[in-house]
PDB file of N, CA and C in Angstrom:
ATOM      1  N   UNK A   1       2.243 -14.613-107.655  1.00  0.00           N
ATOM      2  CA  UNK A   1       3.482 -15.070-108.252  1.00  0.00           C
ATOM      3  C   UNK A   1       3.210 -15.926-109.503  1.00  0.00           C
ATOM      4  N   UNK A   2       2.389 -16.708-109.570  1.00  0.00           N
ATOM      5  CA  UNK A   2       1.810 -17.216-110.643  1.00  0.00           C
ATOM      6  C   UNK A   2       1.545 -16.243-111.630  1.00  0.00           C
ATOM      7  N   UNK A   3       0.870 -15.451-111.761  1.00  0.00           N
ATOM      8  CA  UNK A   3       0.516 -14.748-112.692  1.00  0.00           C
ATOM      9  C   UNK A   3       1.731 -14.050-113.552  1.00  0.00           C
ATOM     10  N   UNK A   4       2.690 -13.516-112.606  1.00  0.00           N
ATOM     11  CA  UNK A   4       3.615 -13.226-113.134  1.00  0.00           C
ATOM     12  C   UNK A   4       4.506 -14.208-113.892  1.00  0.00           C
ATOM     13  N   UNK A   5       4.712 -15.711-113.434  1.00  0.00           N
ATOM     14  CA  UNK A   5       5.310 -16.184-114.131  1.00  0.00           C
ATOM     15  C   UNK A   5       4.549 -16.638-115.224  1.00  0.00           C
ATOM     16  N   UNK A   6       3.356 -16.723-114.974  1.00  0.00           N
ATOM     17  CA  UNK A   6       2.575 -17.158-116.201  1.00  0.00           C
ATOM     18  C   UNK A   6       2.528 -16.095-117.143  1.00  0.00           C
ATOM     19  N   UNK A   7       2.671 -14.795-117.036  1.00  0.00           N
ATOM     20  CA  UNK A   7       2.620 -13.572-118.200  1.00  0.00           C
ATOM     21  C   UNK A   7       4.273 -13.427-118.921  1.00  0.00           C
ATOM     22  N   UNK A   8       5.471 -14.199-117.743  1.00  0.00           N
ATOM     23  CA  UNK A   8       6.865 -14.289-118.626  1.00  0.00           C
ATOM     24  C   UNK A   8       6.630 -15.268-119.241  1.00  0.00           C
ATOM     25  N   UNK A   9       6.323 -16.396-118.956  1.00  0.00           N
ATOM     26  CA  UNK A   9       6.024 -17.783-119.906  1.00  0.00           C
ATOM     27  C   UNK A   9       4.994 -17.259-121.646  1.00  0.00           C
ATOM     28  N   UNK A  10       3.988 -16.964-120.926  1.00  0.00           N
ATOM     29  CA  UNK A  10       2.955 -16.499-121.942  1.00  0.00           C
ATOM     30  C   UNK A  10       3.725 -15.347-123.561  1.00  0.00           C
ATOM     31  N   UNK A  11       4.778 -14.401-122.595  1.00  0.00           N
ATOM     32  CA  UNK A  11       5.013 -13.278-123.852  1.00  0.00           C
ATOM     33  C   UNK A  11       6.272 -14.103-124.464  1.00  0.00           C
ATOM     34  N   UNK A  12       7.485 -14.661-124.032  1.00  0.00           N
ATOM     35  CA  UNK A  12       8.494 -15.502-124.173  1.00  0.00           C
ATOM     36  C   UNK A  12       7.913 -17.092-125.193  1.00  0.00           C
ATOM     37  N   UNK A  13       6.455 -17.370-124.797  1.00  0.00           N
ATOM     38  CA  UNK A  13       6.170 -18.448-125.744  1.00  0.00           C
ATOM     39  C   UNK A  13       5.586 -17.426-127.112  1.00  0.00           C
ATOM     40  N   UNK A  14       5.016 -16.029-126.727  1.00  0.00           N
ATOM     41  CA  UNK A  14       4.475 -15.725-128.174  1.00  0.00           C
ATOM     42  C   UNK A  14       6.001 -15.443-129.044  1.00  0.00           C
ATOM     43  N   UNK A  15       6.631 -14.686-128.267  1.00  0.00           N
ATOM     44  CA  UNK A  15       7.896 -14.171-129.101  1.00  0.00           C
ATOM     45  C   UNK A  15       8.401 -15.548-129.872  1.00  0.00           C
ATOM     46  N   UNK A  16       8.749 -16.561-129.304  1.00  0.00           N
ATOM     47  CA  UNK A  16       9.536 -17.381-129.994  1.00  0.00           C
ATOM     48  C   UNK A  16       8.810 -18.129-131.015  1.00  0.00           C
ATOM     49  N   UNK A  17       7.512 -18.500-130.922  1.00  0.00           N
ATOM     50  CA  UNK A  17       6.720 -18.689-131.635  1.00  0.00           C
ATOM     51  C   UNK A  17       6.489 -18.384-132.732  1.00  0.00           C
ATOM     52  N   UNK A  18       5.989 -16.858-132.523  1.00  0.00           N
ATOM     53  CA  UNK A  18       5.687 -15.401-133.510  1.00  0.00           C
ATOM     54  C   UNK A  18       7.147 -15.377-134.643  1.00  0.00           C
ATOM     55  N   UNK A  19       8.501 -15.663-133.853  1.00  0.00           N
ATOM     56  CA  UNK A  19       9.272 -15.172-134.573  1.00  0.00           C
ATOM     57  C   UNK A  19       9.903 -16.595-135.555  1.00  0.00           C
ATOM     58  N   UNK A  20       9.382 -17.439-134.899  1.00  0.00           N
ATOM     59  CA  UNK A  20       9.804 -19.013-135.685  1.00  0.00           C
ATOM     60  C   UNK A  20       9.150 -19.237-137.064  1.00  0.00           C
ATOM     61  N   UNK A  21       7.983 -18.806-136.459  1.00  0.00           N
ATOM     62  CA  UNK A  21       6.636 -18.979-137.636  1.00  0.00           C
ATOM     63  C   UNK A  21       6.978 -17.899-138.547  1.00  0.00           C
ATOM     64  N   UNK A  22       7.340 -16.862-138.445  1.00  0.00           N
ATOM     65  CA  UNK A  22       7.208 -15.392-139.577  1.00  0.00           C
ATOM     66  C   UNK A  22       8.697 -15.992-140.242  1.00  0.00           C
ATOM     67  N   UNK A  23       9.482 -16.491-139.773  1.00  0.00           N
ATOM     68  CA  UNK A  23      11.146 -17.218-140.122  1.00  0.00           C
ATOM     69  C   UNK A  23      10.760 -18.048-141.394  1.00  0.00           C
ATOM     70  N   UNK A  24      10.060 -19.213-140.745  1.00  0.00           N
ATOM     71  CA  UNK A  24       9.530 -20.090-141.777  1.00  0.00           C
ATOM     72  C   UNK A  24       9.083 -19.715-142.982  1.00  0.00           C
ATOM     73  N   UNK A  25       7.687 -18.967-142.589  1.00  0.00           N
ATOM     74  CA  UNK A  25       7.393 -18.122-143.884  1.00  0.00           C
ATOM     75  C   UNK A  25       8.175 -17.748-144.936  1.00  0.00           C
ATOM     76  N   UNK A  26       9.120 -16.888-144.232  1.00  0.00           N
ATOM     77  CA  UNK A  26      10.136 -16.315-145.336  1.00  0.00           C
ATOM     78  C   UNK A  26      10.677 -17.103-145.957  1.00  0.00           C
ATOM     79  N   UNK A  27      11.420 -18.334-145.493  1.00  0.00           N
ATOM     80  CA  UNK A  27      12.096 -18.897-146.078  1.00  0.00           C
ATOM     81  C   UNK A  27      11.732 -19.877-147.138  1.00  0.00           C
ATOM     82  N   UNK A  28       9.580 -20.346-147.131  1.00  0.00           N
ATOM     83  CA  UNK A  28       9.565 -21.279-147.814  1.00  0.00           C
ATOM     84  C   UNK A  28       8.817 -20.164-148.797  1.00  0.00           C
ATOM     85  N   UNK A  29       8.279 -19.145-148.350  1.00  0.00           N
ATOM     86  CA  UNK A  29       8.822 -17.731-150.302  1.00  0.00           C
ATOM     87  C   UNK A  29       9.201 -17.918-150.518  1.00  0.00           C
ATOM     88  N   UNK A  30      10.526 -17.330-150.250  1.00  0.00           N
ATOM     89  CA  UNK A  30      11.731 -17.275-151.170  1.00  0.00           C
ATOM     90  C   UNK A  30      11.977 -18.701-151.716  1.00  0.00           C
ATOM     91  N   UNK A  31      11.963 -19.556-150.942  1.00  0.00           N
ATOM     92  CA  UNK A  31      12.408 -20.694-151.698  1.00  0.00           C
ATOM     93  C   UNK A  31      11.096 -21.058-153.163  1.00  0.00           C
ATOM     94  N   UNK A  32      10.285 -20.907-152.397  1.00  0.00           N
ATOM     95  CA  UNK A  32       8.988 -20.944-153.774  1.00  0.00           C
ATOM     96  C   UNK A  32       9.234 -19.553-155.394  1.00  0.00           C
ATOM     97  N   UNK A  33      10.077 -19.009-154.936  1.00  0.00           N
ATOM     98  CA  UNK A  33      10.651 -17.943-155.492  1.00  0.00           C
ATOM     99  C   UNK A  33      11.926 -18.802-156.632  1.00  0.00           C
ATOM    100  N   UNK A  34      12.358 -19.317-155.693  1.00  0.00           N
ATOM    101  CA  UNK A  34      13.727 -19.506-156.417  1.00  0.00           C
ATOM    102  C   UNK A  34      14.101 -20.792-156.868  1.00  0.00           C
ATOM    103  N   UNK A  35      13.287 -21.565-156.715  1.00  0.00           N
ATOM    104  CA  UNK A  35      13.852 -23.709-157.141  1.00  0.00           C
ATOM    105  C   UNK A  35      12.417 -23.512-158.312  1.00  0.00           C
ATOM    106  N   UNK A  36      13.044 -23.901-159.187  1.00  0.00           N
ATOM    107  CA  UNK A  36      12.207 -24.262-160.518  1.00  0.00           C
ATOM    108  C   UNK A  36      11.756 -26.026-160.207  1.00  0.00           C
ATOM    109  N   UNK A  37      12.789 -26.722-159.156  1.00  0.00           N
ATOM    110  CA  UNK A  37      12.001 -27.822-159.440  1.00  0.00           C
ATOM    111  C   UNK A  37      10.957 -28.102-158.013  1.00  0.00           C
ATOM    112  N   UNK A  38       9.679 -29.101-158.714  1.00  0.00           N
ATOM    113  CA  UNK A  38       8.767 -29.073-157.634  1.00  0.00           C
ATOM    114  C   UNK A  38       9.372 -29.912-156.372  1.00  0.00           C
ATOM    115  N   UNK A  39      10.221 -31.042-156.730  1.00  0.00           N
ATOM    116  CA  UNK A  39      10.618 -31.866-155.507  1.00  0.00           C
ATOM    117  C   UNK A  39      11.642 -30.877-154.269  1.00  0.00           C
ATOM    118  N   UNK A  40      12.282 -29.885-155.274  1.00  0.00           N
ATOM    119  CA  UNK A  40      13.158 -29.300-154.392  1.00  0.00           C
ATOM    120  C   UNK A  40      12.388 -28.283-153.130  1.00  0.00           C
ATOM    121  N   UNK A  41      11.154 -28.101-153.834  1.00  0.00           N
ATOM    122  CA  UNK A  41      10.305 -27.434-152.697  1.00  0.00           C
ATOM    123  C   UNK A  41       9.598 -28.364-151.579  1.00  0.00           C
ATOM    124  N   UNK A  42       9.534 -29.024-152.294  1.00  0.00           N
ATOM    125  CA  UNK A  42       8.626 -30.166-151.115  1.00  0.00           C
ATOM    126  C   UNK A  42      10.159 -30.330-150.050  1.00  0.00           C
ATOM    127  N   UNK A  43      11.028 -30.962-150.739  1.00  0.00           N
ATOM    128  CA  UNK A  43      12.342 -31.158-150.042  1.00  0.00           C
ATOM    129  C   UNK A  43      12.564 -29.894-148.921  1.00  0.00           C
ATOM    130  N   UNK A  44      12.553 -28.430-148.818  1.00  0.00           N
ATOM    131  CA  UNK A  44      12.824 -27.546-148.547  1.00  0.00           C
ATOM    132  C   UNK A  44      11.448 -27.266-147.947  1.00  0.00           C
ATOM    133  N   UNK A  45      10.182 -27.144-147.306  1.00  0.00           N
ATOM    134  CA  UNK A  45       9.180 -27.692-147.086  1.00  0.00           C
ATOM    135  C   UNK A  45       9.549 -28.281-145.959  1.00  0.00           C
ATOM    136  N   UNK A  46      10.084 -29.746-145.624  1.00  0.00           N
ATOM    137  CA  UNK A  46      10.190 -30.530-144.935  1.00  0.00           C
ATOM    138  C   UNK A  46      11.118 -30.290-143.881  1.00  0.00           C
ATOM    139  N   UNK A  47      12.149 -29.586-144.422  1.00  0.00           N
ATOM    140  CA  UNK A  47      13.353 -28.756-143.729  1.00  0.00           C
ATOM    141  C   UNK A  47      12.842 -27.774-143.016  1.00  0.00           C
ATOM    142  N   UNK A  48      11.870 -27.109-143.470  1.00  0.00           N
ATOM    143  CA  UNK A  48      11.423 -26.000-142.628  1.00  0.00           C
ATOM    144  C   UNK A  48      10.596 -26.521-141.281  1.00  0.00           C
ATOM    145  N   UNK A  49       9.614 -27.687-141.972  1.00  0.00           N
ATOM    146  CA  UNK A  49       9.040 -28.417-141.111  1.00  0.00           C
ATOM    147  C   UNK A  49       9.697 -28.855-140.182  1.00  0.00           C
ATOM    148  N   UNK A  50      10.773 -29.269-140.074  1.00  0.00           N
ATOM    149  CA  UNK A  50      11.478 -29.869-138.955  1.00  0.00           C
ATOM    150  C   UNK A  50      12.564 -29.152-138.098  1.00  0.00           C
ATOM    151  N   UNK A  51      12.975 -28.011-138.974  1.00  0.00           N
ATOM    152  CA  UNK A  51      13.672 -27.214-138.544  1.00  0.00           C
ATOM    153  C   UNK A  51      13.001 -25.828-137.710  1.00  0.00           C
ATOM    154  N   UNK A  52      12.007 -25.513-138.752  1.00  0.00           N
ATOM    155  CA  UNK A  52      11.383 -24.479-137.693  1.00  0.00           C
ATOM    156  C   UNK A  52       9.932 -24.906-136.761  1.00  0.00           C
ATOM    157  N   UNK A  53       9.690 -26.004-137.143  1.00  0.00           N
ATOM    158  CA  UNK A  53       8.765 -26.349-136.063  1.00  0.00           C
ATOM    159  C   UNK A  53       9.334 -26.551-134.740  1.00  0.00           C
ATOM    160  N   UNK A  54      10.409 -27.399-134.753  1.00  0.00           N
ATOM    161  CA  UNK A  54      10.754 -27.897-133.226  1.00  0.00           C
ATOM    162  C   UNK A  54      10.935 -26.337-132.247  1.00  0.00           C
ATOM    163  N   UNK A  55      11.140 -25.098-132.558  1.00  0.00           N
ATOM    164  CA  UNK A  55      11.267 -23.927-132.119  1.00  0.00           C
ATOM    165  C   UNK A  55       9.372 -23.418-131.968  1.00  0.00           C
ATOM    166  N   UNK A  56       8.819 -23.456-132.949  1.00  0.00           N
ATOM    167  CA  UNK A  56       7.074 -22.985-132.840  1.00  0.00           C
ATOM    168  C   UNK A  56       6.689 -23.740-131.614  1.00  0.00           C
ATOM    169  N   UNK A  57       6.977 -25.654-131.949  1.00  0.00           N
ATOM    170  CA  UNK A  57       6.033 -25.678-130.575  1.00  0.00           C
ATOM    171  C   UNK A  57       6.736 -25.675-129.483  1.00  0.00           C
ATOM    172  N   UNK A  58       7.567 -25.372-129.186  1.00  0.00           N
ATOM    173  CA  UNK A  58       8.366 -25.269-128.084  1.00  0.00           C
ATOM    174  C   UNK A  58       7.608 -23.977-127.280  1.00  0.00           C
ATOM    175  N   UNK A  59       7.679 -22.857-128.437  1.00  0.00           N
ATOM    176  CA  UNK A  59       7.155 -21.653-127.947  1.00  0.00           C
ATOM    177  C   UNK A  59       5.538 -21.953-127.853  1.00  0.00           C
ATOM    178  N   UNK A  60       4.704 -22.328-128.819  1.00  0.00           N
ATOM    179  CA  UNK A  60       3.390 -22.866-128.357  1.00  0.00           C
ATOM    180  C   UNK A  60       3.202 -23.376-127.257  1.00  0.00           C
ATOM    181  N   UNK A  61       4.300 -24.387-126.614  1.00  0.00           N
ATOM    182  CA  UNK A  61       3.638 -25.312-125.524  1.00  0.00           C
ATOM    183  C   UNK A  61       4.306 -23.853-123.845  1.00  0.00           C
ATOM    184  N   UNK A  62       5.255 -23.251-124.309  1.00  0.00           N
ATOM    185  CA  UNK A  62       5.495 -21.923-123.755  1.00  0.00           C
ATOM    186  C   UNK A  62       4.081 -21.504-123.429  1.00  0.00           C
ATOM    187  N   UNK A  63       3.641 -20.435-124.469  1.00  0.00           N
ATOM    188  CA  UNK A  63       2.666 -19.913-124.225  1.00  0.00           C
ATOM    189  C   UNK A  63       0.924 -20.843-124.246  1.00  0.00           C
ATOM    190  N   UNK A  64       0.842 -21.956-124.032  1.00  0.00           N
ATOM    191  CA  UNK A  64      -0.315 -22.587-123.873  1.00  0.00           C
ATOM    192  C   UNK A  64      -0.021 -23.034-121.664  1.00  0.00           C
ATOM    193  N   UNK A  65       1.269 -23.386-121.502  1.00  0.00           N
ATOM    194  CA  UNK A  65       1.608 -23.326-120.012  1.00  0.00           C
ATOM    195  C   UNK A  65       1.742 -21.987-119.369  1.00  0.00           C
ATOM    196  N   UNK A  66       2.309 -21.031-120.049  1.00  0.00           N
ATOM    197  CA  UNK A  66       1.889 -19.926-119.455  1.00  0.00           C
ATOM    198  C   UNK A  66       0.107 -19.487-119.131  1.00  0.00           C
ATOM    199  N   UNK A  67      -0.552 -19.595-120.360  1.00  0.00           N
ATOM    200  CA  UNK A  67      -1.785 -19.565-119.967  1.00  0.00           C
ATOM    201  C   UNK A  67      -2.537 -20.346-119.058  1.00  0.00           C
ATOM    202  N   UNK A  68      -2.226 -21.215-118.786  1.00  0.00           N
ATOM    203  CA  UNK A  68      -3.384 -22.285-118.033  1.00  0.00           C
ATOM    204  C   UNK A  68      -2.462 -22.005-116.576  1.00  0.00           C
ATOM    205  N   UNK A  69      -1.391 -21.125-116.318  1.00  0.00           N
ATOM    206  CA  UNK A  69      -0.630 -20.523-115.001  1.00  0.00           C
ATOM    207  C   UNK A  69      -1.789 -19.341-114.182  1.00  0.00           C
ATOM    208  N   UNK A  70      -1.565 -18.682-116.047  1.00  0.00           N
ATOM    209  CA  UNK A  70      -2.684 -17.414-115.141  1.00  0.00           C
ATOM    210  C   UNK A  70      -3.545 -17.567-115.222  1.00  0.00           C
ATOM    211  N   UNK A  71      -4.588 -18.963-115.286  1.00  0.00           N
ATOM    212  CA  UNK A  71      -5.725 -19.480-114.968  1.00  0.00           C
ATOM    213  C   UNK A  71      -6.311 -19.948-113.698  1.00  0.00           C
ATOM    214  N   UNK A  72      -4.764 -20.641-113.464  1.00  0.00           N
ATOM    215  CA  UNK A  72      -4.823 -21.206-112.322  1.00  0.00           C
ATOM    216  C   UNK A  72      -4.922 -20.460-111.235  1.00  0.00           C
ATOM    217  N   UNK A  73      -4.370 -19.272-111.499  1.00  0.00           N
ATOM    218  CA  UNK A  73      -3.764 -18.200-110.510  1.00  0.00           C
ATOM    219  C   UNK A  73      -5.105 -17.395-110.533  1.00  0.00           C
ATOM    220  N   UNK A  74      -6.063 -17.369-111.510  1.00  0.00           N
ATOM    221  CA  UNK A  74      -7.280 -16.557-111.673  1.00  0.00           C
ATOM    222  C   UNK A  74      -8.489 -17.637-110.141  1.00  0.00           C
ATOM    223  N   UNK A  75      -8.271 -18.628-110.473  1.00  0.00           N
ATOM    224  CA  UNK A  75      -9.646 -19.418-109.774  1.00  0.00           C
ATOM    225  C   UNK A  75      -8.663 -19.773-108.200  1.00  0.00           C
ATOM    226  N   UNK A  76      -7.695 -19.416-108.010  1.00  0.00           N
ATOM    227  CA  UNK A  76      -6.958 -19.794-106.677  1.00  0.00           C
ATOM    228  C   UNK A  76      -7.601 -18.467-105.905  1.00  0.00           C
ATOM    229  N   UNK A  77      -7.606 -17.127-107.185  1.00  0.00           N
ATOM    230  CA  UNK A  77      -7.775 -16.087-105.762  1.00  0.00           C
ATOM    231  C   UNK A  77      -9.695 -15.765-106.130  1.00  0.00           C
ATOM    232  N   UNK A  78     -10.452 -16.807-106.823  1.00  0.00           N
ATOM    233  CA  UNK A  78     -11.454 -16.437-106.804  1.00  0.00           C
ATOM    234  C   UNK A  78     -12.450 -17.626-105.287  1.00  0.00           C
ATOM    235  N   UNK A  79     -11.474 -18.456-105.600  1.00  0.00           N
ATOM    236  CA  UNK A  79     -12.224 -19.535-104.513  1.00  0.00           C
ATOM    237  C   UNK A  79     -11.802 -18.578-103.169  1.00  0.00           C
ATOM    238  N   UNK A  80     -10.288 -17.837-102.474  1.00  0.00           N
ATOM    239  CA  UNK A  80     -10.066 -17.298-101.343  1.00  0.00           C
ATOM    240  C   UNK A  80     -10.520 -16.240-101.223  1.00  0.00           C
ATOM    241  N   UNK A  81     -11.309 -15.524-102.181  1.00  0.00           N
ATOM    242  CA  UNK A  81     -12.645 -14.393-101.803  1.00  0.00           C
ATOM    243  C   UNK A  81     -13.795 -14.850-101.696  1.00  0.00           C
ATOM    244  N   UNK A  82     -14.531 -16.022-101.859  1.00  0.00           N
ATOM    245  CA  UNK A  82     -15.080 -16.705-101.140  1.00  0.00           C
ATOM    246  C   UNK A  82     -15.403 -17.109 -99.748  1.00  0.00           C
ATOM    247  N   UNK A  83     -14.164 -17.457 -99.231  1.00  0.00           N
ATOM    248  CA  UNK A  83     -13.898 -17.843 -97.852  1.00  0.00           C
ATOM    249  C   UNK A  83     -13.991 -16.596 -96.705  1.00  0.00           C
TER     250      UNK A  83
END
C-alpha cells in the first residue's frame, strides 16, 4: 500500500512541479521579450518567484515524500524476507 501511495504522491508531485516550472519559464521569456526596462524584469522575476514557486515546491516536497514512501516500503519488505 505504500508503494502505491508513494507512486500517486511521486507522479502528482512531478506533474505539478514539471508543469509550474515549464509555466514560469514561459512567462519570464516572454516577459524578457517584451519590458525594455531592466527593473521591470527583475520586478516580474520576483512575481514569478513567488508566484510560481509556492506551486514547484509544493510539488517538489510531493514528489521528494512520495519517494522516501517507496523507500520505505522497499526496506519494510526486504527486512520480512529475511525473517
Amino acid at each position: 500500500m505504500k508503494k502505491l501511495m508513494g507512486g500517486i504522491l511521486l507522479a502528482a508531485g512531478l506533474l505539478i512541479a514539471g508543469l509550474s516550472g515549464l509555466c514560469s519559464l514561459v512567462l519570464l521569456v516572454s516577459t524578457l521579450f517584451s519590458v525594455e526596462d531592466p527593473a521591470g524584469i527583475f520586478w516580474m522575476a520576483g512575481m514569478v518567484a513567488v508566484v510560481g514557486g509556492i506551486p514547484f515546491a509544493i510539488g517538489f516536497g510531493l514528489f521528494k515524500f512520495g519517494q522516501s514512501l517507496i523507500r520505505s516500503a522497499k526496506v519494510e519488505v526486504d527486512i520480512d524476507s529475511l525473517r
